[in-house]
N, C-alpha and C. Protein backbone atom coordinates (compact mmCIF):
# COMPACT_ATOMS: atom_id res chain seq x y z
N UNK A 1 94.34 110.21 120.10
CA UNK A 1 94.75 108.87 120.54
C UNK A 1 95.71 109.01 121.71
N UNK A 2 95.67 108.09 122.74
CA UNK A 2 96.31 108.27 123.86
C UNK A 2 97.69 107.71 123.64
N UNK A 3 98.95 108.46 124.13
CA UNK A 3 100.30 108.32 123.99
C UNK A 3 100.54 106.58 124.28
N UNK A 4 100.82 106.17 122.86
CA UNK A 4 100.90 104.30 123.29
C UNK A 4 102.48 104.18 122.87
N UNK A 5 103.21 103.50 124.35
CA UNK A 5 104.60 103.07 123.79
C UNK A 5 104.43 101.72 123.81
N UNK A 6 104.34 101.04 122.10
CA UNK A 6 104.29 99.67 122.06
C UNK A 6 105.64 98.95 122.27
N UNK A 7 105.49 97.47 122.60
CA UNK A 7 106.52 96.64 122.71
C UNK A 7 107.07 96.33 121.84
N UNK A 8 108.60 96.23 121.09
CA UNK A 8 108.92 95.56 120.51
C UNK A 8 108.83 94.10 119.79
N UNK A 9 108.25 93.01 120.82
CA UNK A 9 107.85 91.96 120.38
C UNK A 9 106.63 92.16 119.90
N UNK A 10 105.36 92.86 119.99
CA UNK A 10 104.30 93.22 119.40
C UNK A 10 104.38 93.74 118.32
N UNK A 11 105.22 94.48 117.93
CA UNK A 11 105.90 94.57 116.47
C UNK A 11 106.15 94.07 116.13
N UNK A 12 107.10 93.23 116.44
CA UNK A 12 107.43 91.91 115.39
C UNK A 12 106.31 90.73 115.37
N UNK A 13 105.36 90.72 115.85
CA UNK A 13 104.45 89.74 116.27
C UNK A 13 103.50 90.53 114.33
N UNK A 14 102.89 91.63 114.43
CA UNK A 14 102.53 92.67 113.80
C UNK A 14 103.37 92.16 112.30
N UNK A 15 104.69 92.54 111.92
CA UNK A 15 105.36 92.58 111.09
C UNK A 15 105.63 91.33 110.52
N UNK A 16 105.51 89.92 111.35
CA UNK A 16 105.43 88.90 110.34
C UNK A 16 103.96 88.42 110.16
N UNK A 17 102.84 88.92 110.50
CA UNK A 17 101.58 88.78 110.20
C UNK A 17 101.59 89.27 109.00
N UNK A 18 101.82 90.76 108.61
CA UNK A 18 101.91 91.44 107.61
C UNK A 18 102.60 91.24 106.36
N UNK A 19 103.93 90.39 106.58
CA UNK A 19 104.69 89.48 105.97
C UNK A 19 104.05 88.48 105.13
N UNK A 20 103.30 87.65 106.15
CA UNK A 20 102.12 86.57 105.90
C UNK A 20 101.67 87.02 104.95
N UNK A 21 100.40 88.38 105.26
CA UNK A 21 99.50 88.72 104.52
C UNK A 21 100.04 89.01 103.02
N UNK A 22 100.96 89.62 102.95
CA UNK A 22 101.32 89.59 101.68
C UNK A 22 101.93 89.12 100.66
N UNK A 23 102.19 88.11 101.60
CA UNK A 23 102.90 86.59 100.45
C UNK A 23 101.18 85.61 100.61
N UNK A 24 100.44 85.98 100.67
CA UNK A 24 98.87 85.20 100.81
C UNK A 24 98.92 84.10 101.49
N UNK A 25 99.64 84.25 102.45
CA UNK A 25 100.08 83.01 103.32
C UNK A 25 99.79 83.23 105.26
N UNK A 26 98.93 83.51 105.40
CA UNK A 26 98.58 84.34 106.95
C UNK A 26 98.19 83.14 107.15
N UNK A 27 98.74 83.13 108.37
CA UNK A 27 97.83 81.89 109.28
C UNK A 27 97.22 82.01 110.67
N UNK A 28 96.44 80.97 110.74
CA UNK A 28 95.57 81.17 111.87
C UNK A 28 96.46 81.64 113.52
N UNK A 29 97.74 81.05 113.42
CA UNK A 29 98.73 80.82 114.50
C UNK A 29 99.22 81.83 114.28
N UNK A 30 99.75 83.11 113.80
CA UNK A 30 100.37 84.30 113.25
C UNK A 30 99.06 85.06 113.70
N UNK A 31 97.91 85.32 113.10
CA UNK A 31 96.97 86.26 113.47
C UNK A 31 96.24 86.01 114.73
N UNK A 32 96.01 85.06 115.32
CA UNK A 32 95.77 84.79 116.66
C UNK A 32 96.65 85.44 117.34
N UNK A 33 98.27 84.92 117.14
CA UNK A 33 99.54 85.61 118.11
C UNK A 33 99.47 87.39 118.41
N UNK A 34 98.67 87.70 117.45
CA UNK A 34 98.57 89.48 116.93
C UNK A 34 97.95 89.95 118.38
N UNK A 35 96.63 88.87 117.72
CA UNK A 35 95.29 89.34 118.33
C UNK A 35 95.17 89.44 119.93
N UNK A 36 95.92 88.17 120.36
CA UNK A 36 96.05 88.14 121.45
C UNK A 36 96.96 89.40 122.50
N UNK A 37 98.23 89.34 121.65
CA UNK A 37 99.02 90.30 122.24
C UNK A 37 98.61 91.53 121.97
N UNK A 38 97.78 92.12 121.42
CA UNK A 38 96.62 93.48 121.17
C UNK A 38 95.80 93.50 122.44
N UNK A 39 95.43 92.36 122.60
CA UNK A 39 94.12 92.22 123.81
C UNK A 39 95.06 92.68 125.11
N UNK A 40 96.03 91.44 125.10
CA UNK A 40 97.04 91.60 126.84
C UNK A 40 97.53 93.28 127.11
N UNK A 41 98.00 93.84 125.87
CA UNK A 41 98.53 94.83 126.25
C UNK A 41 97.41 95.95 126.29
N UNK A 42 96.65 96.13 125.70
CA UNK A 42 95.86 97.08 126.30
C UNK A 42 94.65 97.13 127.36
N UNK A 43 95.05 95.31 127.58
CA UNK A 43 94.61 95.36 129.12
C UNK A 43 95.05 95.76 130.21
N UNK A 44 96.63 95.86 130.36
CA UNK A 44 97.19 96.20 131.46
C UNK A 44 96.86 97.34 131.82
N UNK A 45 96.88 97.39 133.23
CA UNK A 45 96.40 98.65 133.79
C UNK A 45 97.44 99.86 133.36
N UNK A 46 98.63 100.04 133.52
CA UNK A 46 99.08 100.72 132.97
C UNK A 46 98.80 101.82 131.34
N UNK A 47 98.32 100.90 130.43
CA UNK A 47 97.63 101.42 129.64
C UNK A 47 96.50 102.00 129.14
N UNK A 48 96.38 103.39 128.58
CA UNK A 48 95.34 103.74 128.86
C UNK A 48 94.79 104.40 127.38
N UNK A 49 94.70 103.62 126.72
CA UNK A 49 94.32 103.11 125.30
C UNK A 49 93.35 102.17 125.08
N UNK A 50 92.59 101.84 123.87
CA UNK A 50 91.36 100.73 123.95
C UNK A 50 92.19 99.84 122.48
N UNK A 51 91.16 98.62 123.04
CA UNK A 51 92.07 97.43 121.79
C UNK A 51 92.24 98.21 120.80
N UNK A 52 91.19 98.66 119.94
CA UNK A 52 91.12 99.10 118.80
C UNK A 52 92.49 100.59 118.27
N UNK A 53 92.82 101.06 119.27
CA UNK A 53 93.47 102.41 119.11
C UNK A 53 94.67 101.54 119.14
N UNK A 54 95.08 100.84 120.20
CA UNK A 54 96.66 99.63 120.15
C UNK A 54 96.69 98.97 118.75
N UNK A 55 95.59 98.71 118.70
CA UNK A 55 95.58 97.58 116.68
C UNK A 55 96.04 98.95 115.80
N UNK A 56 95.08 100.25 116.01
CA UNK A 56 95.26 100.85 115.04
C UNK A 56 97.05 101.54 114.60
N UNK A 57 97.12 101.69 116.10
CA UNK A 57 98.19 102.41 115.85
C UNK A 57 100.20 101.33 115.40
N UNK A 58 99.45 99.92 115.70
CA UNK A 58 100.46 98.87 115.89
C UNK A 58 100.40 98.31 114.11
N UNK A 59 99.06 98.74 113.38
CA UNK A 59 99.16 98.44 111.82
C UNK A 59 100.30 99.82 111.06
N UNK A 60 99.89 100.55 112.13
CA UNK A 60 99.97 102.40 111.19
C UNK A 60 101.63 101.98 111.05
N UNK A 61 102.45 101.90 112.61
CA UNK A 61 103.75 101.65 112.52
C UNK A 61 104.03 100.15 111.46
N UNK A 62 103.65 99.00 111.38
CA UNK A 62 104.51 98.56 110.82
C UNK A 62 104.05 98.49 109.15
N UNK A 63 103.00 99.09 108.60
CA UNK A 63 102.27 99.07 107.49
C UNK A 63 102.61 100.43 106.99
N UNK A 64 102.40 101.68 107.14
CA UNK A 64 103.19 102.88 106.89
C UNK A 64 104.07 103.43 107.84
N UNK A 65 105.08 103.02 107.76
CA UNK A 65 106.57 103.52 108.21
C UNK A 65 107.03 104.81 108.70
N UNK A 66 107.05 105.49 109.19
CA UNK A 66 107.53 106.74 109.01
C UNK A 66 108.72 106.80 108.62
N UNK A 67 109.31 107.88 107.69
CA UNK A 67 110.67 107.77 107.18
C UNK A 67 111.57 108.53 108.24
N UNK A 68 112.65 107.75 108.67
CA UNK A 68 113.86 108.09 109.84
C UNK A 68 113.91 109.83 109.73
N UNK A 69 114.01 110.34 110.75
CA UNK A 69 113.87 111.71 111.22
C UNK A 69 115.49 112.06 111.12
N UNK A 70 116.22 111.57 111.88
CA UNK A 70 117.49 111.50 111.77
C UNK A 70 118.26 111.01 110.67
N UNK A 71 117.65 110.42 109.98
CA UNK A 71 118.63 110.63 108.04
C UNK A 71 118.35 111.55 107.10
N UNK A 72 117.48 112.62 107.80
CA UNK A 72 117.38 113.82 107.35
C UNK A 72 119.08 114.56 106.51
């Protein structure tokens, strides 16, 4: 997978979808907001990643966490 530095607001865009999803409460306006900001950013030319690898890797971070390196 190609080195993706996601945005912060795409995370949080990500993290209250996921929020949603698991109180069974997702909405159309929450998963649209996802979808869209998935599409914009791995359109920019700068990026050189495909939608699917930006979705994948934007679930991986806010759905399995990695545990802090530095509270080692």
């Amino acid at each position: 997978m190609a080195d993706i530095d996601l945005p912060a607001d795409l995370i949080e865009l990500e993290r209250a979808a996921w929020t949603e999803i698991q109180a069974g409460a997702l909405t159309v306006e929450t998963a649209l907001a996802v979808h869209q900001g998935v599409t914009e950013y791995a359109a920019r030319e700068d990026v050189e990643a495909s939608r699917l690898e930006v979705e994948t890797l934007l679930k991986r971070i806010v759905r399995h966490p990695q545990p802090d390196a530095d509270a080692a």
